[in-house]
Protein backbone atom coordinates (compact mmCIF):
# COMPACT_ATOMS: atom_id res chain seq x y z
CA UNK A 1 143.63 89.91 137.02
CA UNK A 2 145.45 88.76 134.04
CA UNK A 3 143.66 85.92 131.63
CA UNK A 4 145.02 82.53 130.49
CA UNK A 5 147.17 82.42 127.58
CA UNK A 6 145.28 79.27 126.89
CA UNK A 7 141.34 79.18 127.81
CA UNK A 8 141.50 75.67 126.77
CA UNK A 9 143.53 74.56 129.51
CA UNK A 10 142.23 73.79 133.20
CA UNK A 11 142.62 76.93 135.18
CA UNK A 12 141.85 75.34 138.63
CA UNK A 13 145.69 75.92 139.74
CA UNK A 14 146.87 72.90 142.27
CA UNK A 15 149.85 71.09 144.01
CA UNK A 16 150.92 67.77 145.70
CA UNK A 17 150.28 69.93 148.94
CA UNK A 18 149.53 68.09 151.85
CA UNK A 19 145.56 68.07 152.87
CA UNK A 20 144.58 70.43 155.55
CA UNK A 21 145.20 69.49 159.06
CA UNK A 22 142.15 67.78 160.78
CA UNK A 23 142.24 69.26 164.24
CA UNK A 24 142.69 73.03 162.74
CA UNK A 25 140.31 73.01 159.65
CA UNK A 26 143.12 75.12 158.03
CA UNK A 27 142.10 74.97 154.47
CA UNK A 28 144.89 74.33 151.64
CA UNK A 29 145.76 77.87 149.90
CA UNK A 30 147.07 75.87 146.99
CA UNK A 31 143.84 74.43 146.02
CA UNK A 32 141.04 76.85 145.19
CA UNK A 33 138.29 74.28 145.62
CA UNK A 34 139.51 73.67 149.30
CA UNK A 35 139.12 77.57 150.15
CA UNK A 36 135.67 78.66 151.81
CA UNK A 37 133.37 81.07 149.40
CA UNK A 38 133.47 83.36 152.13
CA UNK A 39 137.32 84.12 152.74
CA UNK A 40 138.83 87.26 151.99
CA UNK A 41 141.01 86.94 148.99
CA UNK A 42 142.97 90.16 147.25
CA UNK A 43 144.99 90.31 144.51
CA UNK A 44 148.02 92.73 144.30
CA UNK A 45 149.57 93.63 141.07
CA UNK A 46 153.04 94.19 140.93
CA UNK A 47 154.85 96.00 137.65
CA UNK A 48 158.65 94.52 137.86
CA UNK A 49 161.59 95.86 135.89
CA UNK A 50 164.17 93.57 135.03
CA UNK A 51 166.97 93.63 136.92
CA UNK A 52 169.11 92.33 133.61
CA UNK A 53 168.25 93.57 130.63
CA UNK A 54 169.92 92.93 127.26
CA UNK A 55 168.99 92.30 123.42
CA UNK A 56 170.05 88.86 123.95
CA UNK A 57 169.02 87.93 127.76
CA UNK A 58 166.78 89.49 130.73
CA UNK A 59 166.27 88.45 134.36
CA UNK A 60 163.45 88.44 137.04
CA UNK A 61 163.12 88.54 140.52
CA UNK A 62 160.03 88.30 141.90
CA UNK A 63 159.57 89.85 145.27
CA UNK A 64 158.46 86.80 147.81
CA UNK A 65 154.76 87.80 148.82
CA UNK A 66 151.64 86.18 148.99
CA UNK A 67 151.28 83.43 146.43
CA UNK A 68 152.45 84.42 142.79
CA UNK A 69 149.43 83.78 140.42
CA UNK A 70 150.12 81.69 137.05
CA UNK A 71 148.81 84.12 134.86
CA UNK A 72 151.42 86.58 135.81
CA UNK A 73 152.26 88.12 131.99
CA UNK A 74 155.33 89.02 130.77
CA UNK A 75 155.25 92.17 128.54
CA UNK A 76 157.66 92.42 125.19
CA UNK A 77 158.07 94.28 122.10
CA UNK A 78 160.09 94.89 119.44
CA UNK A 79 161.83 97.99 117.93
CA UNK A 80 162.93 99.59 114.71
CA UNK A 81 160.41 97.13 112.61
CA UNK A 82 159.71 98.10 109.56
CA UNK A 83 155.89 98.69 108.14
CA UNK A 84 155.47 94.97 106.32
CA UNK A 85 156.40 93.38 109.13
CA UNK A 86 154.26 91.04 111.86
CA UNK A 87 155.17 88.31 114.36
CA UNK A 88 154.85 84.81 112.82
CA UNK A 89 151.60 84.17 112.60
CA UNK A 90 152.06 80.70 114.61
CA UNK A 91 153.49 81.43 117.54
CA UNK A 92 153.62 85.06 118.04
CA UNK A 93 155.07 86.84 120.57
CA UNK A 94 156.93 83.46 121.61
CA UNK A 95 158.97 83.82 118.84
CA UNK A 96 161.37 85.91 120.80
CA UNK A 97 162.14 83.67 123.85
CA UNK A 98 164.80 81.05 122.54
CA UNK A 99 164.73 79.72 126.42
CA UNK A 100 162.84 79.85 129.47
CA UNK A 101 164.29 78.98 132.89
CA UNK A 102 163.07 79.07 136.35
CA UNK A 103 165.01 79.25 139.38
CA UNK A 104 164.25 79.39 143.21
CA UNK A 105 167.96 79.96 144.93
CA UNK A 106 170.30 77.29 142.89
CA UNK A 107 167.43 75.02 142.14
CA UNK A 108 166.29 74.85 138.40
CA UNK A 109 162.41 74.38 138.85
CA UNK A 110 162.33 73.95 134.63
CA UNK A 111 164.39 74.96 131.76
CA UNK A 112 163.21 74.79 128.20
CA UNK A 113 165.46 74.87 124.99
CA UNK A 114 164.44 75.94 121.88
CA UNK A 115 160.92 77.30 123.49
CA UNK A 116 159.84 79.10 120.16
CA UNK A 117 160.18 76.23 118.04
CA UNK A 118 158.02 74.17 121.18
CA UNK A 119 155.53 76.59 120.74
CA UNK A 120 155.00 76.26 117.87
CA UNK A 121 153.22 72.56 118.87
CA UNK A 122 151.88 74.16 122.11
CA UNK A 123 149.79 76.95 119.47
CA UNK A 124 148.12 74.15 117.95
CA UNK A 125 145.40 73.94 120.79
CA UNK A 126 144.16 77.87 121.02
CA UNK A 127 140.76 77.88 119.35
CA UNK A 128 139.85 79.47 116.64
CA UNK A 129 137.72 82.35 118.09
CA UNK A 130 140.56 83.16 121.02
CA UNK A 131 142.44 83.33 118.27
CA UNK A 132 141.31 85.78 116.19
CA UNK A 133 139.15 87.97 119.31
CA UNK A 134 142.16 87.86 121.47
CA UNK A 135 145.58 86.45 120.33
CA UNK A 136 146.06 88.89 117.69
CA UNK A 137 146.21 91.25 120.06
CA UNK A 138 147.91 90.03 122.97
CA UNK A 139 150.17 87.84 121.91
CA UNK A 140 150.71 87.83 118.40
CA UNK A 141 149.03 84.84 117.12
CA UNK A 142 146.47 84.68 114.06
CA UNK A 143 146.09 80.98 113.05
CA UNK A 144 142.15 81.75 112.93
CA UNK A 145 140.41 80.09 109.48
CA UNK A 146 137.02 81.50 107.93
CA UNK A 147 135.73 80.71 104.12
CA UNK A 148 136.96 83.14 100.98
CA UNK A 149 133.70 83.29 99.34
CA UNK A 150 134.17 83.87 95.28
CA UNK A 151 130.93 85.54 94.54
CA UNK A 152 130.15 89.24 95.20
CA UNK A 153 127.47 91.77 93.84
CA UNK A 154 128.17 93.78 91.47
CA UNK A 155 127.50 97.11 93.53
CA UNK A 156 131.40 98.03 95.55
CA UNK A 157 131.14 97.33 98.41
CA UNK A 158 127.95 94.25 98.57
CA UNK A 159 128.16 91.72 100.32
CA UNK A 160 129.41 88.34 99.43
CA UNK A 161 128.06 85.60 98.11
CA UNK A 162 127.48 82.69 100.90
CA UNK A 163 126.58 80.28 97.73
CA UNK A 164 130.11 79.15 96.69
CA UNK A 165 133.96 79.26 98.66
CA UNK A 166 137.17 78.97 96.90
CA UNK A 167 139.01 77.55 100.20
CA UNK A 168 140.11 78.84 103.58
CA UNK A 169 141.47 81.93 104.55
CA UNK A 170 142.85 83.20 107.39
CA UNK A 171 140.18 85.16 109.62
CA UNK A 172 141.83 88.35 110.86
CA UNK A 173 138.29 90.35 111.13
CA UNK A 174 139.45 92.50 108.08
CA UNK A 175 137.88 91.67 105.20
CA UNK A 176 139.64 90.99 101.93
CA UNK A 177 140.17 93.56 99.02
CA UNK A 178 137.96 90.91 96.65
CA UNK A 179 137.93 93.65 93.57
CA UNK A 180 140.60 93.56 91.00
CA UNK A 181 143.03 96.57 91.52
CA UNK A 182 143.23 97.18 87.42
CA UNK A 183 139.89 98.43 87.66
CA UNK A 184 138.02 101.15 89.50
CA UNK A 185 135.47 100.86 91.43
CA UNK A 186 132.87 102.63 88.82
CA UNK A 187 134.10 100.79 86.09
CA UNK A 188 133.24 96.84 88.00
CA UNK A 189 131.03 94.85 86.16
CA UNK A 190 130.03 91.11 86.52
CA UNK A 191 132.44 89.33 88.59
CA UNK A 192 135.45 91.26 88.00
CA UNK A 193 136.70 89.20 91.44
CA UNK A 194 140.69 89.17 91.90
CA UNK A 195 140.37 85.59 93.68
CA UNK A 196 144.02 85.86 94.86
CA UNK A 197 142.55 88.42 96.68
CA UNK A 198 145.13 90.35 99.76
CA UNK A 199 144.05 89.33 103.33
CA UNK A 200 145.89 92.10 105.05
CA UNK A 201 146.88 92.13 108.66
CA UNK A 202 144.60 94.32 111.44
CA UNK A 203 146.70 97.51 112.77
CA UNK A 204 147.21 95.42 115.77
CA UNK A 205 148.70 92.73 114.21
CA UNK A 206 151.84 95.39 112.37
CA UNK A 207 155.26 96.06 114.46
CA UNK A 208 154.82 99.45 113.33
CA UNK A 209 151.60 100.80 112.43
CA UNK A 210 152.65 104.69 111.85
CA UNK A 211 156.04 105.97 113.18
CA UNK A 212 158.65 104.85 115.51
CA UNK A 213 156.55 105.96 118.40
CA UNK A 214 154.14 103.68 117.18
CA UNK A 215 155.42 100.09 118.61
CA UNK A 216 153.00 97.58 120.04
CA UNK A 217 153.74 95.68 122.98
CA UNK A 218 152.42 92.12 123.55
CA UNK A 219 151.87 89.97 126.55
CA UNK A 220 153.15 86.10 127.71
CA UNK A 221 151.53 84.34 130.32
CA UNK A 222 153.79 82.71 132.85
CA UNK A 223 151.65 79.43 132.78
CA UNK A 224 152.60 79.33 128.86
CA UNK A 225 156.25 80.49 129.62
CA UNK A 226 156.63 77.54 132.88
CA UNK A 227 155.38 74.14 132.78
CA UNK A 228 155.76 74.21 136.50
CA UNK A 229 153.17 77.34 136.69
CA UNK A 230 150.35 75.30 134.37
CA UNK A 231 149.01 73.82 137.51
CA UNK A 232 150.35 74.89 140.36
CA UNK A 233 150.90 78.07 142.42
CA UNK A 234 154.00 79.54 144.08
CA UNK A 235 153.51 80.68 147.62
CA UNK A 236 156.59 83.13 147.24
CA UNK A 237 155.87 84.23 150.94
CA UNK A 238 157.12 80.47 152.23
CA UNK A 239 160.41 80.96 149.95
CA UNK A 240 163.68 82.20 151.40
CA UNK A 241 165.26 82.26 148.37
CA UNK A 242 165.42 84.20 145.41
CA UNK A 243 163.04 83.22 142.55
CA UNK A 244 163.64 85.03 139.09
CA UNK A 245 162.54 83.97 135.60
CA UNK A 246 165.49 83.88 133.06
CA UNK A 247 164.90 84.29 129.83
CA UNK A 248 167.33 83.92 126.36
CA UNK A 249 165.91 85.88 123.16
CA UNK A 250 165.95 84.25 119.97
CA UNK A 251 168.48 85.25 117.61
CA UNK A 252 167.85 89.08 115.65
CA UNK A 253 169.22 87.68 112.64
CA UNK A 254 170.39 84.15 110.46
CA UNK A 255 171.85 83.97 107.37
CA UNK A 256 169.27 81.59 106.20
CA UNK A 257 166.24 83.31 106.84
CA UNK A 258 165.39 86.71 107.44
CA UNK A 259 165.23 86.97 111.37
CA UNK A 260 164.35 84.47 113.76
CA UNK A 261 161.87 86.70 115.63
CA UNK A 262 159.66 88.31 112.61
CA UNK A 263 157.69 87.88 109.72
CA UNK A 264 158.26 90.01 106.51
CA UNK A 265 156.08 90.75 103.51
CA UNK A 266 156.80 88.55 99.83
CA UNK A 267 159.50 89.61 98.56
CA UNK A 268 160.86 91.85 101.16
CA UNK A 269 164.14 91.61 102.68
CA UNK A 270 165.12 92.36 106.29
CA UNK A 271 166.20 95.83 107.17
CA UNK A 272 167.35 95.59 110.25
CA UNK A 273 168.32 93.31 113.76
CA UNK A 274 164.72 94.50 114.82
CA UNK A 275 165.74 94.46 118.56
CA UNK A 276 164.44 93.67 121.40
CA UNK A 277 162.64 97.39 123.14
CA UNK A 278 164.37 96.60 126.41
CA UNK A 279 162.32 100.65 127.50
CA UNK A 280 159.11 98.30 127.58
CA UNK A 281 160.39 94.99 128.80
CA UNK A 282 158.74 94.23 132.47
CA UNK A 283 156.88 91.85 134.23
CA UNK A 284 152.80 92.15 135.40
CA UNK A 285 153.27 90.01 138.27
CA UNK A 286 149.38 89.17 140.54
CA UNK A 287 150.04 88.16 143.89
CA UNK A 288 147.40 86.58 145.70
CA UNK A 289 146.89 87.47 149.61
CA UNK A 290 144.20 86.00 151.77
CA UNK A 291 143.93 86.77 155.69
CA UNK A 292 147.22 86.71 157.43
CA UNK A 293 146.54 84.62 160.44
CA UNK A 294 145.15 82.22 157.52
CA UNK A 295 148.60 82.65 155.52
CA UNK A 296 150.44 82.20 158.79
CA UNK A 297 148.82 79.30 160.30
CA UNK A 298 148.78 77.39 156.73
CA UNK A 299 152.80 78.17 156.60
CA UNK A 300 152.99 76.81 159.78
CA UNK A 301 150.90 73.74 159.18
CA UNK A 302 152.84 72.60 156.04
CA UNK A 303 156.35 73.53 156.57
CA UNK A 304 157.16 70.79 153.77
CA UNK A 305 155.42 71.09 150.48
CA UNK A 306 156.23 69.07 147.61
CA UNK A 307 154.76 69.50 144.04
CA UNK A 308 154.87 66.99 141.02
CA UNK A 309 155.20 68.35 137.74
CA UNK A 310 156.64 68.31 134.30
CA UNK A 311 159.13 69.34 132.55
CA UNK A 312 160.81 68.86 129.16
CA UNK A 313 164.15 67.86 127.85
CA UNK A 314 165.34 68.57 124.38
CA UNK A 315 167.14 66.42 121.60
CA UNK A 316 167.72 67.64 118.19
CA UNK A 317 169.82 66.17 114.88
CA UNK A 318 170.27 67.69 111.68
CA UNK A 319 168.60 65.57 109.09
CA UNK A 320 168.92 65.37 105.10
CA UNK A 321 166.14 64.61 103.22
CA UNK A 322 167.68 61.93 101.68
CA UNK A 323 168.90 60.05 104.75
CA UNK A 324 165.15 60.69 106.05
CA UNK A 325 163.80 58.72 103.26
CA UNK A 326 165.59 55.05 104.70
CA UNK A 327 164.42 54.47 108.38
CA UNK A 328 166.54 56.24 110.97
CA UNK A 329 166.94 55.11 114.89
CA UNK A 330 167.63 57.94 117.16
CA UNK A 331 168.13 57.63 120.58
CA UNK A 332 166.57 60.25 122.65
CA UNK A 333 167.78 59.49 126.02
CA UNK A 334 165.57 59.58 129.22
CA UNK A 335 167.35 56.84 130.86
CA UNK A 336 166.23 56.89 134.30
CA UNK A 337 163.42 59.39 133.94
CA UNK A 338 159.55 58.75 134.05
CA UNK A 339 159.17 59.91 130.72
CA UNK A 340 154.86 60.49 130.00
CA UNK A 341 155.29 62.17 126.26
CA UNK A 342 157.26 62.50 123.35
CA UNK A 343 156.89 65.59 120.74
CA UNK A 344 158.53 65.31 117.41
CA UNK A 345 158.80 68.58 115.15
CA UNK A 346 160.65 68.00 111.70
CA UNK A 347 162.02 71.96 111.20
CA UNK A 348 162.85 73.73 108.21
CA UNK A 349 164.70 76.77 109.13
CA UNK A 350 165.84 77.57 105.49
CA UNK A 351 162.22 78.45 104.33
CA UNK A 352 162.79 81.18 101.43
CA UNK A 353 158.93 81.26 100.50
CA UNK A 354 157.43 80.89 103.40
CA UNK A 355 157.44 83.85 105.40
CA UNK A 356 153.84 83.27 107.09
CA UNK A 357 155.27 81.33 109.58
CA UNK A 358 159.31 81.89 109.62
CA UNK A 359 161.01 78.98 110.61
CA UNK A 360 158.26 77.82 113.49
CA UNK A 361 157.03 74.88 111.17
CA UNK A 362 156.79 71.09 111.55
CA UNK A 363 157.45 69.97 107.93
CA UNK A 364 155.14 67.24 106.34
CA UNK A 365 155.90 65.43 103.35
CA UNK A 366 155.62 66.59 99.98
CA UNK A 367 152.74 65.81 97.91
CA UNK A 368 152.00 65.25 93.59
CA UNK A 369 148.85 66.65 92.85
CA UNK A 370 149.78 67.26 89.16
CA UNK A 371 147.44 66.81 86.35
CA UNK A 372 148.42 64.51 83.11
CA UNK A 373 147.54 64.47 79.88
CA UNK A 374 143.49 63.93 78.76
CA UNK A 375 142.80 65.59 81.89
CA UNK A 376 144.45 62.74 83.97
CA UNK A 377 145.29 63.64 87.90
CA UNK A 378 147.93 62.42 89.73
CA UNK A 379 146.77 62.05 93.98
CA UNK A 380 150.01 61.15 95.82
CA UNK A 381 151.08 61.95 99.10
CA UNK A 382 154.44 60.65 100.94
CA UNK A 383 154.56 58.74 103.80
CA UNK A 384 156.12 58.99 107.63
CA UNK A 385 156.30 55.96 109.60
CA UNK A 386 156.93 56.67 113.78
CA UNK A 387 157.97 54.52 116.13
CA UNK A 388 158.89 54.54 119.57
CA UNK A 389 161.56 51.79 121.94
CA UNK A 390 161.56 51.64 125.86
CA UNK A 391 162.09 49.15 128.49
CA UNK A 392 162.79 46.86 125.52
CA UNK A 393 159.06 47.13 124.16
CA UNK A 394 158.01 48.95 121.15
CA UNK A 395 154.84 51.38 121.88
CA UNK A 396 153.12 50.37 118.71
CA UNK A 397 152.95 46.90 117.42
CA UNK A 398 153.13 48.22 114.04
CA UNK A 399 155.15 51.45 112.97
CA UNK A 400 152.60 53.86 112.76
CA UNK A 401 152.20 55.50 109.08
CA UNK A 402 148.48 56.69 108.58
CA UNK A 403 148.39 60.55 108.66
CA UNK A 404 145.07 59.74 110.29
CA UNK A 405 146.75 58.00 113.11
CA UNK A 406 149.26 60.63 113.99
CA UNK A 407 146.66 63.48 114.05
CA UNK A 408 144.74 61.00 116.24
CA UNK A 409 148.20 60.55 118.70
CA UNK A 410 148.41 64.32 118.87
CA UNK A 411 144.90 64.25 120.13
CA UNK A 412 145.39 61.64 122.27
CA UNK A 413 148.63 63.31 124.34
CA UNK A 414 146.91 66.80 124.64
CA UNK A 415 143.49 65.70 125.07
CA UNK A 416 142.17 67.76 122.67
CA UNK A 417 141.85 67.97 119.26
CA UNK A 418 144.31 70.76 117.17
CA UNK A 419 143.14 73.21 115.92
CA UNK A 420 144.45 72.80 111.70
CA UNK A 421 142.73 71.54 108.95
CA UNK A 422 144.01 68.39 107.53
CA UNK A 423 145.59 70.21 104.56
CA UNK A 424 147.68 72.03 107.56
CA UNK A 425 148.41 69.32 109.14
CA UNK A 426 149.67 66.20 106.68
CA UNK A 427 149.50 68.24 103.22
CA UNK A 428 146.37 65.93 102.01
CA UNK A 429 143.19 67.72 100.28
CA UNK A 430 142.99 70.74 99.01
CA UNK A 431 140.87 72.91 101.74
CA UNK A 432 143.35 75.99 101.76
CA UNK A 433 142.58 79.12 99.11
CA UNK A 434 144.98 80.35 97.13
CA UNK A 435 144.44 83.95 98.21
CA UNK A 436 147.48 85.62 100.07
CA UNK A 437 148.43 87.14 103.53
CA UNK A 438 151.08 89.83 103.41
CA UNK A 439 151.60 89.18 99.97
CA UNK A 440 152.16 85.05 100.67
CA UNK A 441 150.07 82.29 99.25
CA UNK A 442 148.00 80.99 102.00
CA UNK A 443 148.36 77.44 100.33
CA UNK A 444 151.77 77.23 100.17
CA UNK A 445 152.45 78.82 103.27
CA UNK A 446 150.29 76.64 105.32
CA UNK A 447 149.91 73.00 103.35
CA UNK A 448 151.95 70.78 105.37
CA UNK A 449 153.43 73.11 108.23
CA UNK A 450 152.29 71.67 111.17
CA UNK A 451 152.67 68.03 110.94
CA UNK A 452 153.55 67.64 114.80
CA UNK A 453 154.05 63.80 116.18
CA UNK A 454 153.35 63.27 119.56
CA UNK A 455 152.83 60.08 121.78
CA UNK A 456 151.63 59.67 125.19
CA UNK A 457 153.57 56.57 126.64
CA UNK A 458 151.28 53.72 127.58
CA UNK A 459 153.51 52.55 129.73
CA UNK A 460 154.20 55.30 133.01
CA UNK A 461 157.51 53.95 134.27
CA UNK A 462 161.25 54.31 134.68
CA UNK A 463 163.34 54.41 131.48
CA UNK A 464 166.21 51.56 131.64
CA UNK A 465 169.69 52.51 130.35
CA UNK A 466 168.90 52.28 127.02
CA UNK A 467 166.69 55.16 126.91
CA UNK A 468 164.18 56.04 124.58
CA UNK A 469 165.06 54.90 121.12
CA UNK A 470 162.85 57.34 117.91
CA UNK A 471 161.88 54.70 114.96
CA UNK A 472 161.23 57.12 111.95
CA UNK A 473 161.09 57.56 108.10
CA UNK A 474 159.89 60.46 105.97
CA UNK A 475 159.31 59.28 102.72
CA UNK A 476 159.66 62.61 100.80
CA UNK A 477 160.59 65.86 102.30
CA UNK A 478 160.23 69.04 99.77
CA UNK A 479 164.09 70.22 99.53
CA UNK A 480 166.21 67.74 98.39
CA UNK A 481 168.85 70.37 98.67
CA UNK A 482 169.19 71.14 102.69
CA UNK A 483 169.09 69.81 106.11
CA UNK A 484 166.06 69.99 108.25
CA UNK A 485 166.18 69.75 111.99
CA UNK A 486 164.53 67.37 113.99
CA UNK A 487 163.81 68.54 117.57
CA UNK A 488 162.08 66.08 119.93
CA UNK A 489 160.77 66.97 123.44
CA UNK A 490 160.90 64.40 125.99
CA UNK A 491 158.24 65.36 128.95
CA UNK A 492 159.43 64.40 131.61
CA UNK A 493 158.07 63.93 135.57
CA UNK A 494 160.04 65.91 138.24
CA UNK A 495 159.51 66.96 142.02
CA UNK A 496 160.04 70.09 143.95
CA UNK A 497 160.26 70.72 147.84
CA UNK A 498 159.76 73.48 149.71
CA UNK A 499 160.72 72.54 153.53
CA UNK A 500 160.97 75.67 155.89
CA UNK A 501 162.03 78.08 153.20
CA UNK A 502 164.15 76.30 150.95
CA UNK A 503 164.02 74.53 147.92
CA UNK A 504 164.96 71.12 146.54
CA UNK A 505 164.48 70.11 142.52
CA UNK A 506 164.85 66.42 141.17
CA UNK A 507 163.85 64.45 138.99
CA UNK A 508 160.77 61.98 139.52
């Protein structure tokens, strides 16, 4: 059976299903806790080709049997990639998928816009370990941190030093070339330590390791791909209809950037569109059977079946760094939703340097860290104040500024702390090492990249008509030269039926 895409999430799978009838003891297939130890259960794997296929868009239908498991995967690769070329480290795989929709007949279960750049806040939460022992491989992602110690033995090839770091690196499982490549290896003496050392990617981790042939394939869960799949099941064998996953790729190329879908090597350029491989494009789908009378008799029991979930709605604005620096009042919509969270991601998509992470970066503010004259240092960070207006009532009582504060918000909506170091997260300290990944500073690719705002409304009611109105100030973005975008996800609370076959979708 396939794994989670995120082991950090709740895997006990459930829906607003109604409890088991009293007088039959028929036990509620939806909710694994509810199922006796002793029932049969089997698991059927199906391997589905789409049924459209394209560079730009594919489509899914699943077959309607048994009860479609959330951990389904989606398999994708990419061809014609050159050899200095890996998935942004951030996100992945999901760099690819531009938008993910759902549908069961006519009904839109959910629909996401802009899912790569979402991502990138949803990557935040996969531990370091399942990052570097399984993400790498599976789906791309490599935001795993271990310390670049400076001190090795003399002899080529000793071990290092566990007396004295220069920062963090990323932790790929490959150690570091550490020697200085102007001298050979008989010829090392002392600490003849290159400290801006190469941290190359794992085979695993390159589009293309040898030849063409040669083209790794990676893996999306459906329960990463479909809110509506995070905690619930789909008993495709109730469903009429026809249920197929839709999903938009991501652009192959931008004339601000290199691609939208890859990450390249310093100072290389892009070669190519690097296309989806549409020969390896298909869906694992797990389908979950227990005994039939059992299947039958629940079908039969709960011929109306309603699950609450959420979904997300997208609002974006392009933003110049000098009109971020004077407070700015966006409104966001929701009016008439039950709005529970708000995500804010300030995007630069005209990143020249950074090539770690493409454009799948939420953009802190700039920082002076200079040093003066007599040795004099200059500690200054800029400032973002947030804000958020509903039902006429602001959610703080003071605009919320402390870098502290947001990281503790973030926490506070997910229920779990991200996984970034502070550096990472509001540009403050100086934890990262100045050694490089694919030929980019670690430091300067990282510092400040994934300063994601996000708020869990205190208040769990209806929006008025005024919507949800964004309160917000950056008080120094980098470029003073370009736009950035500002994408903010509105998680909303919506309701699907599924009454003798058919499905209805609305909103909360």
């Amino acid at each position: 059976m396939s794994a989670s895409a995120n082991p950090n999430e709740n895997n006990i799978l459930s829906s607003s299903a109604p409890p088991p009838s009293a007088g039959g003891g028929i036990p509620d297939l939806m909710k694994i806790g509810s199922i006796p130890v002793n029932t049969v259960q089997e698991v059927e794997t199906s391997i589905l080709e789409p049924v459209v296929k394209s560079d730009t868009f594919c489509r899914f239908v699943f077959q309607n049997k048994g009860l479609l498991h959330s951990h389904s995967k989606v398999e994708i690769g990419l061809k014609n990639a050159p050899l200095d070329c890996i998935l942004p480290i951030g996100v992945g795989a999901y760099s690819l998928i531009k938008r993910v929709a759902l549908k069961i007949g006519n009904q839109t279960i959910c629909e996401l816009d802009d899912f790569n750049h979402y991502m990138s806040y949803r990557s935040m939460f996969v531990s370091n370990e399942n990052n570097k022992e399984r993400e790498q491989m599976t789906t791309g992602r490599a935001i795993s941190h271990c310390f670049a110690y400076a001190d090795r033995t003399t002899t080529f090839g000793g071990g290092e030093s566990m007396g004295l770091a220069n920062g963090l690196v990323l932790d790929n499982g490959k150690e570091a070339n550490v020697f200085s490549t102007t001298h050979t290896p008989a010829g090392l003496v002392g600490n003849l330590i290159d400290t801006t050392a190469e941290y190359n990617p794992n085979p695993w981790q390159l589009l293309k390791v040898a030849d063409a042939q040669d083209v790794p394939t990676f893996q999306l869960s459906l329960s990463e791909l479909c809110p509506f799949l995070r905690h619930n099941q789909l008993p495709l064998y109730m469903i009429k209809e026809q249920v197929a996953l839709e999903l938009t790729f991501s652009g192959a190329g931008d004339a601000n950037f290199a691609s939208d879908r890859v990450a390249l090597y310093a100072g290389k350029a892009t070669t190519g569109s690097y296309p989806i491989d549409t020969d390896s494009l298909r869906m694992i789908s797990d389908h979950i059977f227990y005994p039939q009378e059992l299947m039958l008799q629940y079908a039969q029991a709960n011929s109306v079946l309603n699950f609450t979930y959420v979904d997300y709605r997208l609002s974006k604005q392009s933003v110049a760094q000098v009109d971020a620096k004077s407070q700015m009042i966006r409104n966001l919509g929701g009016a008439g939703r039950i709005v529970s969270k708000v995500i804010a991601i300030m995007g630069d998509e005209d990143l020249i340097e950074d090539k770690l992470m493409n454009g799948y970066v939420s953009q802190a503010c700039s920082r002076d860290y200079t040093t003066g004259n007599a040795g004099t240092s200059t500690r200054k960070n800029g400032k973002c104040t947030f804000n958020l207006k509903y039902n006429d009532t602001f959610e703080f009582p003071i605009d919320v500024s402390n870098p502290a504060r947001h990281f503790h918000n973030v926490n506070q909506a997910e229920g779990m702390v991200p996984f970034v170091t502070r550096e990472e997260y509001s540009n403050e300290g100086q934890s990262l090492s100045g050694r490089k990944y694919i030929g980019n500073v670690i430091s300067t690719n990282l510092g400040g990249k994934f300063f994601h705002l996000a708020t869990k409304l205190t208040s769990q009611e209806r929006i008025n008509s005024r919507g949800i109105e964004l309160y917000y100030r950056f008080e120094d973005l980098p470029d003073n030269t370009k736009d950035y975008t500002h994408r903010v996800f509105l998680e909303v609370l919506r309701t699907a039926t599924i009454q003798n076959g058919y499905t209805e979708c609305y909103f909360a």
